[in-house]
Protein backbone atom coordinates (compact mmCIF):
# COMPACT_ATOMS: atom_id res chain seq x y z
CA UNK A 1 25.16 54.92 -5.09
CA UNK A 2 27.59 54.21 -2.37
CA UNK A 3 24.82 55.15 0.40
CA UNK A 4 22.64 52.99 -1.49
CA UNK A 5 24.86 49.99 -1.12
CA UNK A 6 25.73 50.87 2.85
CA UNK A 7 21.73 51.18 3.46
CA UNK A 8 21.84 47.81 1.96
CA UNK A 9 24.80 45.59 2.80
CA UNK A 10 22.80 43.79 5.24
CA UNK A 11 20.68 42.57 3.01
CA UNK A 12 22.84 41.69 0.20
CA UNK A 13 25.37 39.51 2.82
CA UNK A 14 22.09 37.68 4.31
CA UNK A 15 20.77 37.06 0.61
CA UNK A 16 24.78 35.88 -0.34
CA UNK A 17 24.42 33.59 3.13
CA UNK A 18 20.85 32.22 1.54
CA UNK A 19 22.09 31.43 -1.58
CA UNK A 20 25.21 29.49 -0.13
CA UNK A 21 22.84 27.21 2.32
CA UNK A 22 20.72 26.22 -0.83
CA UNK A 23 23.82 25.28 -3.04
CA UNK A 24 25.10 23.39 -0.71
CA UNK A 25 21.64 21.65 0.70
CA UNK A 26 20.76 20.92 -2.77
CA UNK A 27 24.89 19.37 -3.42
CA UNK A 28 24.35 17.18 -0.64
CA UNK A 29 21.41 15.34 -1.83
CA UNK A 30 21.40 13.11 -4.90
CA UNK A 31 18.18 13.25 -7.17
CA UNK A 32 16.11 10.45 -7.25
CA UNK A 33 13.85 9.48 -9.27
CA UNK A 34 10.55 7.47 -9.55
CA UNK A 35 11.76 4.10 -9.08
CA UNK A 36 14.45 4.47 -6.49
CA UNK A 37 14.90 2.98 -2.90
CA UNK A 38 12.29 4.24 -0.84
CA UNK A 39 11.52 3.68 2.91
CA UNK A 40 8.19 1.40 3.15
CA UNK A 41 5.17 3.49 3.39
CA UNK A 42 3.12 3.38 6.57
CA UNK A 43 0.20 1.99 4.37
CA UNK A 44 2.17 -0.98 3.57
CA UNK A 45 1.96 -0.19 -0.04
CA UNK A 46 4.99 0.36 -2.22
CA UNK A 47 5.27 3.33 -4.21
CA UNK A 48 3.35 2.99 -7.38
CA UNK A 49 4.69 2.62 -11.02
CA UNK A 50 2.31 3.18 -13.28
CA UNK A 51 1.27 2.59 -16.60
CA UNK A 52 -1.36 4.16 -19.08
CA UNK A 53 -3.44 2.59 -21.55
CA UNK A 54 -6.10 3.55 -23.81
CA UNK A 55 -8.32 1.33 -25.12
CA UNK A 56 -12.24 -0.01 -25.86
CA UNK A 57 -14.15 -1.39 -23.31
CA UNK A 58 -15.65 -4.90 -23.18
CA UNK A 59 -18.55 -3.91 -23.06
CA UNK A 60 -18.77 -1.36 -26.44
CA UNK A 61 -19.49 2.06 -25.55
CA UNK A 62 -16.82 4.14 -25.93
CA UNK A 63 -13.51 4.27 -24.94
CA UNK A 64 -11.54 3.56 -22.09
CA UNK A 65 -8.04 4.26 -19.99
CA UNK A 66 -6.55 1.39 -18.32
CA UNK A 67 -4.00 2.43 -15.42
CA UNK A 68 -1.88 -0.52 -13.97
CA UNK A 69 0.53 -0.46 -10.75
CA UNK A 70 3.01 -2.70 -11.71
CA UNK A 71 4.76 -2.38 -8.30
CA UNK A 72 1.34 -3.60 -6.95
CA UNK A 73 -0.35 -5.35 -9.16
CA UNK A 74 -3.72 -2.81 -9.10
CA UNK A 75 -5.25 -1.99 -12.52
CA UNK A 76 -7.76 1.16 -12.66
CA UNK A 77 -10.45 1.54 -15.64
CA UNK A 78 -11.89 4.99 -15.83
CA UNK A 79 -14.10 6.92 -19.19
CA UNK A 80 -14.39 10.43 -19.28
CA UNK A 81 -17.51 11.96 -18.56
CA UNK A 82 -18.35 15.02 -21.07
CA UNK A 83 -21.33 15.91 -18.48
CA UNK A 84 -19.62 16.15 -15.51
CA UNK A 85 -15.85 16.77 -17.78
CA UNK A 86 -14.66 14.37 -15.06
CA UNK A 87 -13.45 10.63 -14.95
CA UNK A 88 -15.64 8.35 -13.74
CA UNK A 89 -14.53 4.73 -12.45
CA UNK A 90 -15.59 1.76 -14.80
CA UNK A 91 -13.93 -1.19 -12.99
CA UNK A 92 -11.14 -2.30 -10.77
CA UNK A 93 -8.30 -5.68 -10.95
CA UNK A 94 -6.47 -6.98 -8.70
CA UNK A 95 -4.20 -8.54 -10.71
CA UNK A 96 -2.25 -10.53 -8.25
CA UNK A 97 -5.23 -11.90 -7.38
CA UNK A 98 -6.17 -12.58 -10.49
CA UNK A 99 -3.17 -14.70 -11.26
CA UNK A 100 -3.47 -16.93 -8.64
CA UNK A 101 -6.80 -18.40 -9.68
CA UNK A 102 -6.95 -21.92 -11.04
CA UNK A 103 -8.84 -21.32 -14.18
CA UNK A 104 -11.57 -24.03 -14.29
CA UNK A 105 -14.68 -25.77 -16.39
């Protein structure tokens, strides 16, 4: 046992040096969550914040799922596909957009 242990001291002092680094990496940075304070993309866009929505369609149909961006004002509609057991897009918003029209005759 105690050749066992001299064979393999090296190893159990680098794996003891490891597992310090990570505790302390992982103590210096808070977690963060979805909606925290993050640096501006390079796309411009913020990070999303999204919600889910099922629902029917306008149209009849079927069904749908509506996804919104809040933090950017996008909505998504999409129906599953059995044939192709994929979603397929039904429609896009921009709801900012959307908001700023003057609603006429």
């Amino acid at each position: 046992m105690r050749t066992l242990l001299r064979r393999n001291s090296g190893l159990l002092a680098l794996n003891a040096i490891l597992l310090m680094a990570v505790v302390l990496f992982a103590m210096d940075r808070p977690a963060g969550a979805q909606n925290s304070a993050q640096p501006p993309s390079p796309t411009g866009r913020a990070r999303g914040d999204y919600t889910m929505v099922s629902g029917r369609t306008p149209t009849g149909g079927g069904d749908a799922v509506y996804i919104i961006d809040v933090a950017n004002q996008d909505m998504v509609a999409l129906r599953w596909d059995t044939s192709k057991q994929s979603f397929t897009g039904i429609g896009y918003r921009d709801i900012a957009a959307d908001a700023k029209i003057v609603p006429g005759r």
